[in-house]
Protein backbone atom coordinates (compact mmCIF):
# COMPACT_ATOMS: atom_id res chain seq x y z
CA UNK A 1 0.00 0.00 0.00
CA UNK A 2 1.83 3.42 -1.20
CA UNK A 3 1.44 5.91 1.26
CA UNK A 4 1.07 10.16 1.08
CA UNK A 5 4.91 10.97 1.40
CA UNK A 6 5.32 13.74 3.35
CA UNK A 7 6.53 17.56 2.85
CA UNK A 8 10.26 17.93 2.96
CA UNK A 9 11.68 20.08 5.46
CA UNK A 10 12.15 23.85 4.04
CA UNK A 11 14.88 24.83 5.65
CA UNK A 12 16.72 21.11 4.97
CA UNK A 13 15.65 22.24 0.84
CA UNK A 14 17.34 25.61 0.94
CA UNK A 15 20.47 24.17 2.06
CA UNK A 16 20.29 21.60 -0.32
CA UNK A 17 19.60 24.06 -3.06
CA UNK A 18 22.48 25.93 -2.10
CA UNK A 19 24.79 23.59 -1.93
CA UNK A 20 24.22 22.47 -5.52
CA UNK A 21 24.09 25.93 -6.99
CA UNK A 22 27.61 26.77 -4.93
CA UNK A 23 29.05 23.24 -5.99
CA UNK A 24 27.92 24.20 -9.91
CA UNK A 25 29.80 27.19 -9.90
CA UNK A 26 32.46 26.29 -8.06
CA UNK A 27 33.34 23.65 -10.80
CA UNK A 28 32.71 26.29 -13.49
CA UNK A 29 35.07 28.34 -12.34
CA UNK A 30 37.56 25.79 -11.61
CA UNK A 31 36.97 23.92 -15.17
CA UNK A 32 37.46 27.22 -16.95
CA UNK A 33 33.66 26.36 -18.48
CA UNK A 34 31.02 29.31 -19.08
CA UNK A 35 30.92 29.09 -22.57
CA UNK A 36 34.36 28.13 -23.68
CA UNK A 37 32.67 25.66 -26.45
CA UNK A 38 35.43 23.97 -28.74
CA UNK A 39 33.87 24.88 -32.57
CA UNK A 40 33.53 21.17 -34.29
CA UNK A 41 33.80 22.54 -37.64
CA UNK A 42 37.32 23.97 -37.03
CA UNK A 43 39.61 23.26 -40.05
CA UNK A 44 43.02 24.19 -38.51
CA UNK A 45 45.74 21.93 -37.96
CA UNK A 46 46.93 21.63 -34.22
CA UNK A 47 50.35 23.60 -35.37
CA UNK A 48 48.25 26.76 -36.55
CA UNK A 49 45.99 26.57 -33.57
CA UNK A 50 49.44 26.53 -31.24
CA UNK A 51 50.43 29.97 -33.59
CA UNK A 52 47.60 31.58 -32.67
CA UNK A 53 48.16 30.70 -29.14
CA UNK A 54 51.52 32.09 -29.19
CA UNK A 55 50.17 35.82 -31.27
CA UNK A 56 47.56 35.79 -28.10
CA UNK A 57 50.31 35.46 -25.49
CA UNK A 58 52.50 37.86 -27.26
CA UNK A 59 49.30 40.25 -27.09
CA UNK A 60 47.94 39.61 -23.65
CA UNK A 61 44.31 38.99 -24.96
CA UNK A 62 43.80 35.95 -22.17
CA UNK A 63 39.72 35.62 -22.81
CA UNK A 64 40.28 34.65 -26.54
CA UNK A 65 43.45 32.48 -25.52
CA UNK A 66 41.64 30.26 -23.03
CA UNK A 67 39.38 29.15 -26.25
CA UNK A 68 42.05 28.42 -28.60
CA UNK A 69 43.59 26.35 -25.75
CA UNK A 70 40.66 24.45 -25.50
CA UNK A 71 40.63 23.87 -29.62
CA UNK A 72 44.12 23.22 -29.04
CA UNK A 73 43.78 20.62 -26.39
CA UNK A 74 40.69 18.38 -28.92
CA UNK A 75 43.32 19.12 -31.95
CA UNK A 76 45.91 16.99 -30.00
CA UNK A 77 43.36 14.23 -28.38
CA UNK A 78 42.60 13.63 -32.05
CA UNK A 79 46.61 13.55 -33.25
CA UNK A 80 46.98 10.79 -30.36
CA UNK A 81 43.79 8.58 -31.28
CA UNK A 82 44.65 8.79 -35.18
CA UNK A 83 48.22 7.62 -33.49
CA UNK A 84 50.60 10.30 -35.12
CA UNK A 85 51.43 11.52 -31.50
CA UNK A 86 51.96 9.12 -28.18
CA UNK A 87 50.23 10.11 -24.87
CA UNK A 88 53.73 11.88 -23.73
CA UNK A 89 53.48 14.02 -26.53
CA UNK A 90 50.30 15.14 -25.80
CA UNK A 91 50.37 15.44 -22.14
CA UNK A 92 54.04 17.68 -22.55
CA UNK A 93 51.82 20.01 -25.41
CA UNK A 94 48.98 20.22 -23.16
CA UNK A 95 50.74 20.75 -20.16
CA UNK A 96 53.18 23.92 -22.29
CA UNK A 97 49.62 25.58 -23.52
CA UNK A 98 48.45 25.56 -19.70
CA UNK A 99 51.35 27.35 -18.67
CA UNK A 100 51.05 29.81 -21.62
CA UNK A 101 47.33 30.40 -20.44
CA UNK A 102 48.21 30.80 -16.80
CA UNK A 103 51.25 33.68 -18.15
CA UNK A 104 49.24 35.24 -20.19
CA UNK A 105 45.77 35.54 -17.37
CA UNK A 106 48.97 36.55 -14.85
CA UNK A 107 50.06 39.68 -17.35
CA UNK A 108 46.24 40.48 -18.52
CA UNK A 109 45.19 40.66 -14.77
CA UNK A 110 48.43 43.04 -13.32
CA UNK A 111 47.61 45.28 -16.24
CA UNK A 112 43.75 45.49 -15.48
CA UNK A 113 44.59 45.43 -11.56
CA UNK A 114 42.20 42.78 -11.88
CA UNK A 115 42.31 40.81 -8.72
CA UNK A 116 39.74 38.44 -9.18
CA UNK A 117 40.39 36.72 -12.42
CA UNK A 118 44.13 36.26 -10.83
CA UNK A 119 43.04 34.70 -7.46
CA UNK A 120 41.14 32.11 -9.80
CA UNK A 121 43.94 31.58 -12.37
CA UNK A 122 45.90 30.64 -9.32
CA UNK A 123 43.87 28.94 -7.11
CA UNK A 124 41.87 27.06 -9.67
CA UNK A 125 44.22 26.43 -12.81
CA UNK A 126 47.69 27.21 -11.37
CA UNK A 127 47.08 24.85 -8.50
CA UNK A 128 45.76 21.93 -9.98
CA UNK A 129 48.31 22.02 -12.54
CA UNK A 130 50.74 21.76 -9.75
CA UNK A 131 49.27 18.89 -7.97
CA UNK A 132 48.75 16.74 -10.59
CA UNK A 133 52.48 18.02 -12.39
CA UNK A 134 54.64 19.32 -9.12
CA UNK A 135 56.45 16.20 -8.44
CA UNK A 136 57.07 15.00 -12.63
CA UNK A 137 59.92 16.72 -14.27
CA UNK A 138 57.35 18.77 -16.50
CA UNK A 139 57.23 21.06 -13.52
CA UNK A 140 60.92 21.90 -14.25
CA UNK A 141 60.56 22.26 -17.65
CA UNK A 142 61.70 25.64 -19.41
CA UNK A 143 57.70 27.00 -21.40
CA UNK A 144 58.23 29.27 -24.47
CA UNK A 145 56.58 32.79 -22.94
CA UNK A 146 56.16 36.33 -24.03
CA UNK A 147 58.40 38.76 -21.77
CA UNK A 148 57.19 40.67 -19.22
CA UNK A 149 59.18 43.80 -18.70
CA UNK A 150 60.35 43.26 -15.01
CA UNK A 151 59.08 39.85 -14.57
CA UNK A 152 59.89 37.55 -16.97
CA UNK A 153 63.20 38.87 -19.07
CA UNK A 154 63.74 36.01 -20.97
CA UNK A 155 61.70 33.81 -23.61
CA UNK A 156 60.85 30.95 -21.51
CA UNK A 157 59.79 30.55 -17.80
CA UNK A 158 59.45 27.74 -15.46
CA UNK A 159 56.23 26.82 -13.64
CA UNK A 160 58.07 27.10 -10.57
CA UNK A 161 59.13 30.35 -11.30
CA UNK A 162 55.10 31.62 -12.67
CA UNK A 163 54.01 30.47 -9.04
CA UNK A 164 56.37 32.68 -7.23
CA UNK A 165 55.39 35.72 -9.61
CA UNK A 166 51.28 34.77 -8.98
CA UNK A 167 52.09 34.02 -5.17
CA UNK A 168 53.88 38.03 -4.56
CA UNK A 169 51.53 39.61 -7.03
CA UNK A 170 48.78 38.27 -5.90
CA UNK A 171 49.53 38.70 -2.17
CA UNK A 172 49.89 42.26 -2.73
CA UNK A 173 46.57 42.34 -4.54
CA UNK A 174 45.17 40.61 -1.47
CA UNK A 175 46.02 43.22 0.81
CA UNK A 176 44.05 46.00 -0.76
CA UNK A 177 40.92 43.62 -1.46
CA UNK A 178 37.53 44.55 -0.01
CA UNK A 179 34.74 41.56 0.25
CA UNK A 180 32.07 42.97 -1.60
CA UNK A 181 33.67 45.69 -1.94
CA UNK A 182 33.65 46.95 1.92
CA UNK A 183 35.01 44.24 4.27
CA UNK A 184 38.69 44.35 4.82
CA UNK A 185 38.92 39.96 5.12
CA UNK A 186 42.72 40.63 4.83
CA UNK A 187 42.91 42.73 7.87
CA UNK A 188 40.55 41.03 9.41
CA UNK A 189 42.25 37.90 9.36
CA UNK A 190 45.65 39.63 10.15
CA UNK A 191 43.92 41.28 13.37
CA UNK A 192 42.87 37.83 14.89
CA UNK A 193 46.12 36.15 14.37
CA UNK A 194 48.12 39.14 15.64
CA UNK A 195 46.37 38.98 18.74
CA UNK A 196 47.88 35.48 19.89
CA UNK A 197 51.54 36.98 18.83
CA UNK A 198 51.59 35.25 15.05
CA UNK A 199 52.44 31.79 16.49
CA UNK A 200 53.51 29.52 13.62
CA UNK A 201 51.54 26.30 15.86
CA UNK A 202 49.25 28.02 17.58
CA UNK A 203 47.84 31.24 16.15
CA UNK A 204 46.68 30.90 12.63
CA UNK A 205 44.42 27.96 13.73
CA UNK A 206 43.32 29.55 16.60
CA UNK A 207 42.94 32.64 14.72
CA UNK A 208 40.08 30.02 12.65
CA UNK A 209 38.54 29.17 16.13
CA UNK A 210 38.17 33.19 17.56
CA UNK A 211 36.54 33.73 13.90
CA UNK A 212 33.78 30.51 14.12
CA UNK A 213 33.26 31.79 17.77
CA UNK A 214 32.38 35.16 16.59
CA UNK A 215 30.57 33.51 13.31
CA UNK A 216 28.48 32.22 15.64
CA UNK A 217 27.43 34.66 18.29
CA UNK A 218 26.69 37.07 15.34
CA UNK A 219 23.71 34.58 13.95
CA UNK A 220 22.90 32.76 17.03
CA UNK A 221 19.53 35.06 17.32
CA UNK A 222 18.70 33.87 13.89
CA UNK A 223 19.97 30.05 14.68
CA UNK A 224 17.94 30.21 18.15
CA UNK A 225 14.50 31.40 15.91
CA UNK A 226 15.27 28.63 13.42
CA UNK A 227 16.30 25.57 15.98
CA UNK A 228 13.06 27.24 18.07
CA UNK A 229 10.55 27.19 14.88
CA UNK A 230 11.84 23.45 14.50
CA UNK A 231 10.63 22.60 17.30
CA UNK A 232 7.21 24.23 17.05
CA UNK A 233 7.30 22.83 14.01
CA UNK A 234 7.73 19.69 15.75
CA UNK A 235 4.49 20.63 18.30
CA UNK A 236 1.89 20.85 15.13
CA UNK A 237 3.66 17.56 13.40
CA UNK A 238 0.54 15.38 14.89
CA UNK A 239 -1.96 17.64 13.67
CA UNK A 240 -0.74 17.72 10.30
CA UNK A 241 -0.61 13.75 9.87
CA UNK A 242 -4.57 13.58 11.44
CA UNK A 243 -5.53 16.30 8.57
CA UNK A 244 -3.17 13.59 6.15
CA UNK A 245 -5.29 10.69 7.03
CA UNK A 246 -8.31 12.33 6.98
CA UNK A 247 -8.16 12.49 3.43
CA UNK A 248 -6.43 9.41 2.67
CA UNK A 249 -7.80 6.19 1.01
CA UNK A 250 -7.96 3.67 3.37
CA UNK A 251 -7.47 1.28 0.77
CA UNK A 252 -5.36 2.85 -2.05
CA UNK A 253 -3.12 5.27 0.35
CA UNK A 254 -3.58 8.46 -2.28
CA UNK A 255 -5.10 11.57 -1.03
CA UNK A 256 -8.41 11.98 -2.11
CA UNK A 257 -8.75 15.91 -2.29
CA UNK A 258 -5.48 17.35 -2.42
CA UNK A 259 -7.09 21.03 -2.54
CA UNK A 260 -8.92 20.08 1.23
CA UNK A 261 -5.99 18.81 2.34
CA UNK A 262 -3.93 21.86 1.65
CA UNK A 263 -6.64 24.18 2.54
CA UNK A 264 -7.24 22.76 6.42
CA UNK A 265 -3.43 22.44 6.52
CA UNK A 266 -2.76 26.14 6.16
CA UNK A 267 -5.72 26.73 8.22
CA UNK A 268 -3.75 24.82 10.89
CA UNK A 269 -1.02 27.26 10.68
CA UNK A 270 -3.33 29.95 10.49
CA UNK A 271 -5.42 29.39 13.99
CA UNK A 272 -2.08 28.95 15.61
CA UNK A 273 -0.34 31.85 14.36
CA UNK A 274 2.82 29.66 12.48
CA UNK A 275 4.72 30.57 9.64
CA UNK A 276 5.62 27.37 8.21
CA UNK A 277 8.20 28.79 5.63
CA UNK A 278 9.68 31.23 8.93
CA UNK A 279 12.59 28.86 9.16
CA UNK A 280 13.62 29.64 6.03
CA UNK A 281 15.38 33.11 6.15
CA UNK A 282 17.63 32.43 8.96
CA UNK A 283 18.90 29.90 6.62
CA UNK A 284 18.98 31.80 3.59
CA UNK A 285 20.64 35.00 5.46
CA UNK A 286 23.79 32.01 7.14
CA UNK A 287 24.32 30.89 3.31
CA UNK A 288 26.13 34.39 2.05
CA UNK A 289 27.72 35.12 5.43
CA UNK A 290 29.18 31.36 4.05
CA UNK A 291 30.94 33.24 1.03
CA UNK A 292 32.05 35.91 3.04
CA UNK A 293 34.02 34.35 5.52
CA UNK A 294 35.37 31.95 2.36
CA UNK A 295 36.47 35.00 0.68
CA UNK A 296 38.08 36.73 4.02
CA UNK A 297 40.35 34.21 4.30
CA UNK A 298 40.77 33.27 0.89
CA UNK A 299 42.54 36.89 0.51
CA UNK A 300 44.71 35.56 3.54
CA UNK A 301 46.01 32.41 2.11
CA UNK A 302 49.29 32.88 1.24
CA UNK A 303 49.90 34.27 5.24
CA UNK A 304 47.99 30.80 6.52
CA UNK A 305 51.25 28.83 4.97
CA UNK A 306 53.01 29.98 8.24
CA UNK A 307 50.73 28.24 10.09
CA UNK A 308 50.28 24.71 11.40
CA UNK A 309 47.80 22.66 13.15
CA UNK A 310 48.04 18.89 14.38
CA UNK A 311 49.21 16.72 12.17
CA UNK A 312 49.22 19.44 9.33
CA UNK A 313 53.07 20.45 9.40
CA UNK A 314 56.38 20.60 7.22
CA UNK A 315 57.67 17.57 5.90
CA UNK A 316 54.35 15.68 6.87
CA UNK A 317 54.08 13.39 4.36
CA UNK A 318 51.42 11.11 3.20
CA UNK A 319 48.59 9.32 5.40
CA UNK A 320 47.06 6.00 3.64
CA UNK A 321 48.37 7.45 0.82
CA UNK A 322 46.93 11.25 0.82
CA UNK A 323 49.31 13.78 1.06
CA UNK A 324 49.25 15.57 4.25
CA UNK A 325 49.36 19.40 3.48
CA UNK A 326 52.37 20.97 5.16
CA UNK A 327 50.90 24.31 6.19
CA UNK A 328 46.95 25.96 6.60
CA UNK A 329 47.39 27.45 3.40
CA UNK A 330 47.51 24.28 1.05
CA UNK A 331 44.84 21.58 0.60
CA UNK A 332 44.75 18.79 3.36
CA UNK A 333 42.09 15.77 2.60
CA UNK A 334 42.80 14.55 5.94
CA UNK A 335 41.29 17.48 7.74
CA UNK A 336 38.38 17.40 4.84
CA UNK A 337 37.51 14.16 5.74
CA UNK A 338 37.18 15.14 9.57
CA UNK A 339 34.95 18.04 7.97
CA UNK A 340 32.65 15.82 6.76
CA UNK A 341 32.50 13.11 9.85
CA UNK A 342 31.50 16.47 11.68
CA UNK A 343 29.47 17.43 9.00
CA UNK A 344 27.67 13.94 9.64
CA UNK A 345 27.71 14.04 13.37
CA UNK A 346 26.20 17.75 13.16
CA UNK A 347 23.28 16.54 11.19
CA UNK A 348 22.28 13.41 13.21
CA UNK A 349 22.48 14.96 16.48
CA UNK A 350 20.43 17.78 15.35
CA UNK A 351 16.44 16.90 16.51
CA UNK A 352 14.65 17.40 13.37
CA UNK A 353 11.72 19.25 13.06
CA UNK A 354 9.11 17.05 11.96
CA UNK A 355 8.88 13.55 13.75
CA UNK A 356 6.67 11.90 10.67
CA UNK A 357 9.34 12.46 8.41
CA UNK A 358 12.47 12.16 10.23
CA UNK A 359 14.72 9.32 7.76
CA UNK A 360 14.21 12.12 4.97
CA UNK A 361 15.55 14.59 7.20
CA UNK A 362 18.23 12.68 7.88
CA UNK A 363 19.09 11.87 4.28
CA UNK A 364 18.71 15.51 3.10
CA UNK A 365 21.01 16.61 5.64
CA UNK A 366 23.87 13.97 5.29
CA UNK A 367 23.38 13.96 1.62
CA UNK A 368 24.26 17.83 1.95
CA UNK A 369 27.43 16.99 4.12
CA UNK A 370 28.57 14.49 1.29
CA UNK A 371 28.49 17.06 -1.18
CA UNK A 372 30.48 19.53 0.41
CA UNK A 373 32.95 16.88 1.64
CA UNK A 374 33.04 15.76 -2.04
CA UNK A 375 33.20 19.46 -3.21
CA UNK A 376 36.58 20.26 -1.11
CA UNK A 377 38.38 16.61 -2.86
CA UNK A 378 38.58 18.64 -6.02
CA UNK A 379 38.38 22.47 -5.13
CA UNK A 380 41.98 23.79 -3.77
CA UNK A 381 40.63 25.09 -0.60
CA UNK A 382 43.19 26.42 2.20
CA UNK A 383 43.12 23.77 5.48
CA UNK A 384 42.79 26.80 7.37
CA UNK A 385 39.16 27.51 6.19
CA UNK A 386 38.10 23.90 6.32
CA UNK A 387 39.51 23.96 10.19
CA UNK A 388 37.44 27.00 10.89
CA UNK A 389 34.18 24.65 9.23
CA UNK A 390 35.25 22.08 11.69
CA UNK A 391 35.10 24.30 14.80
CA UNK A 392 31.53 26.20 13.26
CA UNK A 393 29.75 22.55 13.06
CA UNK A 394 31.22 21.93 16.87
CA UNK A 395 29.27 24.89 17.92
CA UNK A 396 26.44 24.68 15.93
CA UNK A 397 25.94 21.37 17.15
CA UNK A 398 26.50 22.66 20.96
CA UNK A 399 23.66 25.44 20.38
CA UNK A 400 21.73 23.33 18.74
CA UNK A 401 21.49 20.50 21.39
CA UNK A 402 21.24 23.13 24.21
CA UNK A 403 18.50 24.87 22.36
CA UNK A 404 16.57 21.44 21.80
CA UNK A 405 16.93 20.79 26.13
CA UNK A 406 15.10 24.21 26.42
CA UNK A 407 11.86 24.02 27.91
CA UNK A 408 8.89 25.16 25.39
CA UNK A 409 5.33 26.72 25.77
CA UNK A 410 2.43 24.26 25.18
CA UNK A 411 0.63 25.39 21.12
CA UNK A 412 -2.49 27.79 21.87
CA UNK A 413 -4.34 29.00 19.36
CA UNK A 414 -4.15 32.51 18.39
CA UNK A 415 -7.22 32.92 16.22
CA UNK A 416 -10.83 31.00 15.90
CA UNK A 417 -11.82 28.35 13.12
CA UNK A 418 -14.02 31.21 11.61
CA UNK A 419 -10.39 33.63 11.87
CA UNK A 420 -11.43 36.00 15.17
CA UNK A 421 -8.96 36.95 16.95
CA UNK A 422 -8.35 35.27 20.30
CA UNK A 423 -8.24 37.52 22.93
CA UNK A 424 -5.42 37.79 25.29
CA UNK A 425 -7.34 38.04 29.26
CA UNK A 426 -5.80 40.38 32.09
CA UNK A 427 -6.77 40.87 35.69
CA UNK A 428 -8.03 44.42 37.54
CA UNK A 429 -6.45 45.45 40.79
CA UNK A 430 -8.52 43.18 42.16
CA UNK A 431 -7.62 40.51 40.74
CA UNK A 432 -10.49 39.81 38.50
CA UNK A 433 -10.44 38.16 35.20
CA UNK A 434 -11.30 41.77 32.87
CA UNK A 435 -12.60 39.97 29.83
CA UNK A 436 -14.04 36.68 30.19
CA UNK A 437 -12.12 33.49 28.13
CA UNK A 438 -15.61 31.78 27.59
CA UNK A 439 -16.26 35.53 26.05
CA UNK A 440 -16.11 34.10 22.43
CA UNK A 441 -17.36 30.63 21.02
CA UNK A 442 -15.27 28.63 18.46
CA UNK A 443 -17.31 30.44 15.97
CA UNK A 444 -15.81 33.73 17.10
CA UNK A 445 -19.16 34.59 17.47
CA UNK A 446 -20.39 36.78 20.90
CA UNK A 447 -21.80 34.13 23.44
CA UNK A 448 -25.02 35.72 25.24
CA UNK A 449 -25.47 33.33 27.64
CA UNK A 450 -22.29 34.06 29.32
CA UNK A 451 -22.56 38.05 30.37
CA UNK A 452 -20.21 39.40 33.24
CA UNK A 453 -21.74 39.97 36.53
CA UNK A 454 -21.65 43.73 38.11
């Protein structure tokens, strides 16, 4: 017998929402997609497409460069499946018109002052390149360049080299960034590490903890109203499943009048004054303060490689085969996989708000930690932010169980089944009851029987 399933959560949705349209654009960016479409139809040989590749570089024009690279790239794939060049070949050419890209975004973006489209050359193409290249000798290997007057003097740079030019220019870029064009996150982060004396073991992690701590006392009104309106939510869960059955099929398990259903629902939430979409905007309102704090110490990266935490030091390593990161500013998937056990942890010891539907709760919510977890495999975040995740889903969790231990007020109805107005009673300075509850019948009509006695 199929059964009526039940409303998802709201608040569980937004988040979920969220997560995929943050994931989807995260991977744009870091994909170099948005409309870089390789034209089918294009007759060139892969030796004219690498000349125009090389005029592009010459004339900083990095927008129309990343497309030819991409032509470039499906010109060689088909070389090495016709077999005229081995996967070496390939990999080396590739690997050379990467490098060219990366120069030429690094020149485009000093000349623009054009901070943005540098932090993501770096953190997204730069930085991959390097993981999946740093160790192989192509990472010492001398790339045909334009010069750079100051920069690069010769014809030819090594990747080595192009990181330490991204890493100083784009540290000094960093320094003058606003968030949204009015938070200082450089400064920011600079103040709360300076205030623990710029420890290389202690204060740049700690600097992650004062900043969840102060994360969190900033939205714990609006994480009190939401854990709160779960739980009222969690008061009128009974009601809702009588008005369910009442128009369910015994026999099939479909509703019968979807319309009714809906209708004596909302007039539920109605009579007892409830919002049911209320929980929503705290949510909505947490998801950009997400960014923000992302992008704060994203500007303070390249300071966060002085810093260490546990197990993430110099000269670390490898654990079950993952490299360990040696500082807070590189990628650790150690310390992303703790992220998401807390991530886990966070969502099954939070009470959920409606007891009729708690497995897809549950599912919603750890399906939402497995996507971020996921998310941070492949997206070259600094340890240091996923550390300060780690200590936010701590106290989120804390609030969230000492919120749910809080005694609440019994549901009373705020309004009639006809929609008077319930009135509120108060007492005279003698004590008497000044208007009488009985005053009004469930009709909201006036009941004459019942008049007050001078």
């Amino acid at each position: 017998m199929s059964q009526q399933r039940p409303a998802p959560n709201p608040i569980l949705t937004v988040l979920l929402w969220g997560a995929f349209f943050f994931l989807g654009y995260q991977i744009l960016q870091s994909s170099g997609c948005g409309g870089n479409k390789v034209a089918a139809d294009d007759s060139r040989t892969k030796d004219q497409v690498y000349e125009r590749i090389v005029e592009l570089n010459k004339e900083g024009n990095d927008t129309a460069l990343v497309q030819e690279v991409a032509i470039y790239g499906q010109k060689l794939k088909a070389e090495k499946d016709a077999g005229r060049l081995t996967a070496a070949d390939v990999e080396q050419l590739v690997f050379d018109a990467e490098i060219i890209k990366i120069e030429t975004v690094y020149v485009n973006s000093l000349r623009n002052n054009n901070q943005g489209k540098l932090n993501t050359a770096f953190t997204s193409d730069f930085k991959n390149l390097q993981s999946k290249y740093g160790e192989t000798e192509l990472w010492k290997r001398q790339v045909p360049v334009a010069p750079v007057e100051g920069k690069i003097e010769g014809s030819t740079v090594t990747p080595t080299a192009l990181g330490t030019l991204l890493i100083t220019d784009l540290s000094a870029m960093n320094k003058g960034a606003k968030v949204l064009g009015y938070i200082p996150g450089y400064q920011m982060m600079e103040f709360l590490v300076g205030l623990t004396g710029t420890s290389p073991g202690f204060s740049y992690w700690f600097a992650a903890l004062m900043l969840a701590i102060l994360v969190r006392l900033a939205v714990f009104p609006l994480a009190q109203k939401q854990y709160m309106w779960g739980r009222r939510m969690s008061q009128l869960a009974p009601y809702i499943k009588e008005i369910q059955e009442k128009f369910k099929d015994k026999k099939t398990g479909k509703v019968t009048d979807q319309q009714a259903m809906t209708l004596e629902t909302m007039d539920l939430y109605k009579r007892y004054g409830f919002n049911p979409f209320a929980g929503c905007l705290p949510a909505l309102i947490q998801l950009p303060l997400f960014l923000i704090i992302y992008q704060c110490m994203l500007l303070y990266q390249f300071e966060f490689t002085k810093g260490h935490f546990l197990w993430i030091q110099p000269g670390s390593g490898t654990f079950l085969g993952m490299p360990v990161a040696p500082n807070l500013g590189e990628r650790d998937y150690l310390i992303i996989i703790v992220y998401g056990i807390s991530m886990v942890v966070t969502t099954l010891l939070t009470p959920v708000s409606d007891p009729t539907n708690v497995k897809q709760q549950r599912m919603i919510g750890i399906s939402i930690a497995l996507i971020f977890s996921v998310m941070m495999f492949f997206w070259p975040l600094p340890s240091a932010f996923v550390v300060y995740w780690v200590f936010t889903n701590i106290l989120a969790t804390a609030q969230s169980l000492y919120v749910y231990r809080m005694p609440v007020a019994p549901l009373e109805p705020v309004q009639t089944t006809a929609g008077g107005a319930i009135p509120t009673t108060s007492r005279d300075l003698n004590g008497k009851t000044s208007v009488d509850p009985g005053f009004f019948g469930k009709t909201g009509k006036g009941n004459s029987k019942k008049k007050k006695k001078r």
